[in-house]
C-alpha atoms as a PDB file:
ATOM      1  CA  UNK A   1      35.271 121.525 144.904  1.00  0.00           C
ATOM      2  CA  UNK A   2      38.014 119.013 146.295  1.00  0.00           C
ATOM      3  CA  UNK A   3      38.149 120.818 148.960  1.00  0.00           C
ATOM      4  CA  UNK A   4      34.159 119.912 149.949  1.00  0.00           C
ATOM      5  CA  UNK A   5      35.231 115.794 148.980  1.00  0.00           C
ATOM      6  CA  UNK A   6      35.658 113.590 152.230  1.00  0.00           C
ATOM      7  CA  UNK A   7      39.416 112.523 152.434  1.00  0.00           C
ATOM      8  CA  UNK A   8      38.393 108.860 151.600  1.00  0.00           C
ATOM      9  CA  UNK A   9      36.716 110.714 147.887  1.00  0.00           C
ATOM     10  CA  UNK A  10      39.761 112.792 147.367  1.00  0.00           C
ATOM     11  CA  UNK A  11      42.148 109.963 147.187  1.00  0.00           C
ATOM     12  CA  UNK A  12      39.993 107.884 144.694  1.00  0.00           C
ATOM     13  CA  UNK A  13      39.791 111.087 142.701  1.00  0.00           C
ATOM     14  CA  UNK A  14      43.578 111.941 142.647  1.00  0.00           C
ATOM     15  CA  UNK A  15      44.352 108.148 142.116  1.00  0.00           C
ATOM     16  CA  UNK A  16      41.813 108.492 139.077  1.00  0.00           C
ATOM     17  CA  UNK A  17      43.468 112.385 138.194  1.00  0.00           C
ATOM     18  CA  UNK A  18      47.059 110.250 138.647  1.00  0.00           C
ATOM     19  CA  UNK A  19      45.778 107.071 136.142  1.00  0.00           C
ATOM     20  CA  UNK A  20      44.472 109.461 133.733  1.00  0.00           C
ATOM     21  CA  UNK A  21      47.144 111.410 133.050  1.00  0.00           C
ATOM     22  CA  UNK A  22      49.337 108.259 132.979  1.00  0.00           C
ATOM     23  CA  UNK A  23      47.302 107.209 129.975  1.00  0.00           C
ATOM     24  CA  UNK A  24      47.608 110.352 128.521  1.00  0.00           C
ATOM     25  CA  UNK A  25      51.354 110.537 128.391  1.00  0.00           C
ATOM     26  CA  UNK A  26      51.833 106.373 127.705  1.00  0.00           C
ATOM     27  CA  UNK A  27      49.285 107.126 124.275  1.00  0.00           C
ATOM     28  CA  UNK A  28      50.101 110.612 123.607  1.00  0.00           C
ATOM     29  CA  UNK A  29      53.993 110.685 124.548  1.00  0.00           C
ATOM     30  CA  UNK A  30      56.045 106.978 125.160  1.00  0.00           C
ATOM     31  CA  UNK A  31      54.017 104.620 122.793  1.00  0.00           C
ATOM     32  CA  UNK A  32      54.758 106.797 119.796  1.00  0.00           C
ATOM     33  CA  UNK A  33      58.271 107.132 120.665  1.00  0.00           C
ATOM     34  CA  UNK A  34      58.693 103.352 121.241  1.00  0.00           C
ATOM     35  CA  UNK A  35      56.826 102.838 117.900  1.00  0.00           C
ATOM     36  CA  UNK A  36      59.499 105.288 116.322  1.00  0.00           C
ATOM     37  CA  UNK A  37      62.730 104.131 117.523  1.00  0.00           C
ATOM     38  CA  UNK A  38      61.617 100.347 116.766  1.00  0.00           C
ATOM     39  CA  UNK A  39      60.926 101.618 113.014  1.00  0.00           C
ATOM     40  CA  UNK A  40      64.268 103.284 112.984  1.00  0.00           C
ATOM     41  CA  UNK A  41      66.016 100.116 114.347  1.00  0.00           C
ATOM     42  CA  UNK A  42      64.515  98.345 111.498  1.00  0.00           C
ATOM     43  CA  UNK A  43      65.518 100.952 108.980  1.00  0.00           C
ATOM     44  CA  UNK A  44      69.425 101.279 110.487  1.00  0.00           C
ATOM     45  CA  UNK A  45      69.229  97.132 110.299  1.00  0.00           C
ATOM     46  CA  UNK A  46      67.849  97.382 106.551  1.00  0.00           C
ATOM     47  CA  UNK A  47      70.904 100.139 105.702  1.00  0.00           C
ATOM     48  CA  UNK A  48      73.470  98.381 107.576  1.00  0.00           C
ATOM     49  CA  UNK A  49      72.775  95.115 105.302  1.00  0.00           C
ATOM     50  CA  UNK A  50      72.483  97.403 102.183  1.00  0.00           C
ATOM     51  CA  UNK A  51      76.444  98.684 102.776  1.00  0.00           C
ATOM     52  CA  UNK A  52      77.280  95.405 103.408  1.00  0.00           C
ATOM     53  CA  UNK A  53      75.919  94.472 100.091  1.00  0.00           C
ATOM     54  CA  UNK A  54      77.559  97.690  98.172  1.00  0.00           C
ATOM     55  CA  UNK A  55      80.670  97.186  99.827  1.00  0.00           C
ATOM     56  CA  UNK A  56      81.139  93.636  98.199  1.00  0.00           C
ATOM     57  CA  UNK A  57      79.512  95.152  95.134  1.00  0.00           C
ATOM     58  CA  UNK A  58      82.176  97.651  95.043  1.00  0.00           C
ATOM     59  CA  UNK A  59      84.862  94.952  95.937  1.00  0.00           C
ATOM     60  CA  UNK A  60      83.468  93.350  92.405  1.00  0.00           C
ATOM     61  CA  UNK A  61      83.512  96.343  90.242  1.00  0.00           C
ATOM     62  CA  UNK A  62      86.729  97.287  91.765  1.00  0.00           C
ATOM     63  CA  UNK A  63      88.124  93.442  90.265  1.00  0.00           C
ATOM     64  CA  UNK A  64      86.162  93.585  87.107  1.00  0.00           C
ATOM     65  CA  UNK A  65      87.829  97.115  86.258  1.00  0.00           C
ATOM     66  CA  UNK A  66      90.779  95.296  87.151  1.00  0.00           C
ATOM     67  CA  UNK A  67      90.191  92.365  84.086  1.00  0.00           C
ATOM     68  CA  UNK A  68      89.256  95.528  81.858  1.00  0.00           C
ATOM     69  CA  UNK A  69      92.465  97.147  82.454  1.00  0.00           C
ATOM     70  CA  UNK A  70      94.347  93.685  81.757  1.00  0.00           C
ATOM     71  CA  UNK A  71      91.933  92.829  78.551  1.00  0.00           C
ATOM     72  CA  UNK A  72      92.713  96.693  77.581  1.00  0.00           C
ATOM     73  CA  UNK A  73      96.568  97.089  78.188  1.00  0.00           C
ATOM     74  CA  UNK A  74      98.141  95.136  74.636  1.00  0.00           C
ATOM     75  CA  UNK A  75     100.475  92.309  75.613  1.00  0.00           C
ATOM     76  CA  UNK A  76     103.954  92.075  74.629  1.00  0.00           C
ATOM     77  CA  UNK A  77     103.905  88.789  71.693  1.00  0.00           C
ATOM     78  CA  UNK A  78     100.412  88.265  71.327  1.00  0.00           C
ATOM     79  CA  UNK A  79     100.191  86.114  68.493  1.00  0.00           C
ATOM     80  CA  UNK A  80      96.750  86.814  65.981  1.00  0.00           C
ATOM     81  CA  UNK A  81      94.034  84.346  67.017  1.00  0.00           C
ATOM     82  CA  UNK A  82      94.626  82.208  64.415  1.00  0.00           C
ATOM     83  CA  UNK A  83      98.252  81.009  65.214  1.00  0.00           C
ATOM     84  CA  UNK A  84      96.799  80.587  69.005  1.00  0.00           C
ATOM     85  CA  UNK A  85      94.283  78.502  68.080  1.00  0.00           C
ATOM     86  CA  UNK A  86      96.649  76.527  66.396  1.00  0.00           C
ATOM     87  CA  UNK A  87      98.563  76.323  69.371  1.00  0.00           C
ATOM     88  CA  UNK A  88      95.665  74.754  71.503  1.00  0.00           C
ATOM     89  CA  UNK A  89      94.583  71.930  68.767  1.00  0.00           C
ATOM     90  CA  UNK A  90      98.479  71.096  68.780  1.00  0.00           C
ATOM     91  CA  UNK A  91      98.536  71.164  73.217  1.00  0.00           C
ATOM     92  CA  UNK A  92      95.733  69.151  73.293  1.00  0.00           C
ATOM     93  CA  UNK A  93      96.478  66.624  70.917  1.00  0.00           C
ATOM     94  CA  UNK A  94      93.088  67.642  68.394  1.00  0.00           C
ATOM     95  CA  UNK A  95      95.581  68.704  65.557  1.00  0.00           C
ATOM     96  CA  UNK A  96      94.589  65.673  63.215  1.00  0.00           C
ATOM     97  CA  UNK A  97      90.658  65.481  64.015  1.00  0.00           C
ATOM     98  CA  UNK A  98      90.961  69.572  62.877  1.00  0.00           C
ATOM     99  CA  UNK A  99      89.358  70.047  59.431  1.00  0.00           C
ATOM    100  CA  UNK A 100      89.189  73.370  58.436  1.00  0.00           C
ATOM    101  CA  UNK A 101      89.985  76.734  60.539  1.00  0.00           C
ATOM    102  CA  UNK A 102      88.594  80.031  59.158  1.00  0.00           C
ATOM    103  CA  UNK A 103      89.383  83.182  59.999  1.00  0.00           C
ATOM    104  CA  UNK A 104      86.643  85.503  60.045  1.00  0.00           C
ATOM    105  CA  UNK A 105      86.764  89.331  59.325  1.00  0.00           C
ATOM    106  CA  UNK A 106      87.682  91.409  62.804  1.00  0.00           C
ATOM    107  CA  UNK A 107      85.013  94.017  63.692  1.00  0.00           C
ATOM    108  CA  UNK A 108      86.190  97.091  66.373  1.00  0.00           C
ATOM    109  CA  UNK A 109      83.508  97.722  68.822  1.00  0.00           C
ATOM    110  CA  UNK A 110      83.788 100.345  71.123  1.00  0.00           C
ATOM    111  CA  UNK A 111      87.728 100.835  71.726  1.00  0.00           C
ATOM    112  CA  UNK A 112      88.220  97.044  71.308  1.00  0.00           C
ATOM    113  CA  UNK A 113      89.116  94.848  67.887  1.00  0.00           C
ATOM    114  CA  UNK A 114      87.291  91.772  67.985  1.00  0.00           C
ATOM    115  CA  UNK A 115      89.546  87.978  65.918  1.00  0.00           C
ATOM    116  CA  UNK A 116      86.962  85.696  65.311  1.00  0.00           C
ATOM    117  CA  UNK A 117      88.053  82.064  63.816  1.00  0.00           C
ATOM    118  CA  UNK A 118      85.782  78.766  62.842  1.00  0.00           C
ATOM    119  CA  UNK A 119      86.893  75.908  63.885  1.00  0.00           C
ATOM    120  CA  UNK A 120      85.406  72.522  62.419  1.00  0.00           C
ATOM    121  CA  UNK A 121      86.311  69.172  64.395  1.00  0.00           C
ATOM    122  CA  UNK A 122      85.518  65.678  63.100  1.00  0.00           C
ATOM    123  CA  UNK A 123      85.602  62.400  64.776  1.00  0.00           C
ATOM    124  CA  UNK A 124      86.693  63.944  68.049  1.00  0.00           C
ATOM    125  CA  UNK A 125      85.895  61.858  71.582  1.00  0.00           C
ATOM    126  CA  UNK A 126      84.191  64.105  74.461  1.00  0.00           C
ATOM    127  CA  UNK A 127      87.415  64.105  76.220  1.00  0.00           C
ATOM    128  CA  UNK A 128      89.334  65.562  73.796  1.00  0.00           C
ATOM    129  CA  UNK A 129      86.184  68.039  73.694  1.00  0.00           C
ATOM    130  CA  UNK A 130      86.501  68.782  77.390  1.00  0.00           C
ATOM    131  CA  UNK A 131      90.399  69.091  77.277  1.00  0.00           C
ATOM    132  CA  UNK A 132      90.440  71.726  74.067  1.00  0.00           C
ATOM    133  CA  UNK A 133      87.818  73.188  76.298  1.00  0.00           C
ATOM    134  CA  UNK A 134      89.463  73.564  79.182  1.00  0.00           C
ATOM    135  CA  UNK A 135      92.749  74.974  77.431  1.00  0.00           C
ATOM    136  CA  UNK A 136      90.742  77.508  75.629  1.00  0.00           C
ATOM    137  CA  UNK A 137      89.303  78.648  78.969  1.00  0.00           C
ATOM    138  CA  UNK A 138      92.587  78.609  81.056  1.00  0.00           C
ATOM    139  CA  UNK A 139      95.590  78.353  79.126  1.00  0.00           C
ATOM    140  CA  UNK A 140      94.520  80.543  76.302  1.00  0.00           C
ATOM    141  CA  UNK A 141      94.557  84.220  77.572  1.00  0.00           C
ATOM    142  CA  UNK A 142      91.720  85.931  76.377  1.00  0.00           C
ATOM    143  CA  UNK A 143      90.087  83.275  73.673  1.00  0.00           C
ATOM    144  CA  UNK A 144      86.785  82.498  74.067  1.00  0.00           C
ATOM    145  CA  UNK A 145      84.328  80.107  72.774  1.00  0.00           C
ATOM    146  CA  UNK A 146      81.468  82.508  70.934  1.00  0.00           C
ATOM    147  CA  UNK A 147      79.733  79.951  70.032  1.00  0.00           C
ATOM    148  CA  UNK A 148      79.515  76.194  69.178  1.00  0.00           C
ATOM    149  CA  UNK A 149      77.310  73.443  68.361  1.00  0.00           C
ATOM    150  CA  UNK A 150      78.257  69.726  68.957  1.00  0.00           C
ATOM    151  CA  UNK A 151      76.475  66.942  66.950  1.00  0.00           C
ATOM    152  CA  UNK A 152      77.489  62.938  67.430  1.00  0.00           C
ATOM    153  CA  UNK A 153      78.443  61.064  64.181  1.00  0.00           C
ATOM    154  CA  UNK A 154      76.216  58.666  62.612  1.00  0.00           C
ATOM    155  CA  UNK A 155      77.742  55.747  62.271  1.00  0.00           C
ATOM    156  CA  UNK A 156      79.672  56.169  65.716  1.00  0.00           C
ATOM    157  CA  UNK A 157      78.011  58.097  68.495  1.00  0.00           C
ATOM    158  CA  UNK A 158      80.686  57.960  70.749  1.00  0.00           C
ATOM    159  CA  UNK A 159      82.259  60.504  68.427  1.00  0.00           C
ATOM    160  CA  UNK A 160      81.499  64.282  67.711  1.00  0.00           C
ATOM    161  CA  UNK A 161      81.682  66.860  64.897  1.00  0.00           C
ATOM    162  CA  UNK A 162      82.014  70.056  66.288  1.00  0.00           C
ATOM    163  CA  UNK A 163      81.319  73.314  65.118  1.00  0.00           C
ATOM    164  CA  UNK A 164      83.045  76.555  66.978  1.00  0.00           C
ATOM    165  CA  UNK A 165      83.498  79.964  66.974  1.00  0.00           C
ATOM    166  CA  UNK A 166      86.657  81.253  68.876  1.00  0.00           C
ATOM    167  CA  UNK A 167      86.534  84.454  69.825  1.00  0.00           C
ATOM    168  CA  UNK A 168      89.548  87.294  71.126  1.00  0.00           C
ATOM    169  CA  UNK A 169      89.451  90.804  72.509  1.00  0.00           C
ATOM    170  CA  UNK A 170      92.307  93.188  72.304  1.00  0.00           C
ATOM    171  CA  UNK A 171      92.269  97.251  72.802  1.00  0.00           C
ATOM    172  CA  UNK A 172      93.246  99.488  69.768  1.00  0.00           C
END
């Protein structure tokens, strides 16, 4: 059938054979396979971010195992709560504003003993507040505040009563 085409006819029809089956492999062959390797760019790109974010996650669990290990492992002279809280009204010069400090029954949760001690505060300043604060957060070595609640006085509202519950971990 070609064979009976002019030369001029055969040349449009091989340049239209040629087109055609460069169509066929662009849709059938290389636009699916630049279709795939862009969505596997995207998903290495996606992965490579998600190790970076486990890696630092794992550089955070690694520390916070770390602070377990130190809250778990019992100190040589740790004093009971109660003498330590002493200790931080008499560093931070709140010893005469301190009215009354309770100690409250410890509870064991898990393989930990939990101190608990009220403290009531009258007539103290905010930065006597901030400083007792402060020491119980940094100098104190495993107190925390559990909870508190802070009211001003009534006939001076410059000064506070406060209300606290210290708080101390220690393994069994």
């Amino acid at each position: 059938m070609i064979k009976r085409l002019n030369p001029r006819e055969r040349t449009v029809v091989v340049s239209g054979l040629i087109i055609l089956v460069l169509v066929v492999v662009w849709f059938a062959l290389l636009q699916p396979y630049f279709k795939t390797m862009s969505t596997l760019d995207r998903k290495i790109n996606t992965h490579r971010h998600n190790l970076i974010k486990v890696e630092k996650m794992s550089s955070q669990v690694s520390q916070l195992r770390r602070q377990l290990a130190e809250v778990g492992t019992p100190k040589k002279g740790k004093r009971p709560l109660f003498s330590q809280v002493e200790s931080l009204t008499e560093q931070t010069g709140v010893r005469e504003q301190l009215l009354s400090m309770r100690p409250q029954p410890a509870t064991t949760q898990g393989a930990f003993r939990q101190q608990l001690v009220e403290v009531r505060l009258d007539k103290l300043s905010l930065l006597q507040l901030v400083k007792l604060l402060h020491a119980v957060e940094y100098r104190s070595g495993g107190v925390q505040v559990r909870s508190m609640r802070v009211k001003p006085r009534f006939e001076d509202r410059s000064l506070l009563d406060v209300n606290m519950v210290l708080m101390s971990l220690e393994s069994l």
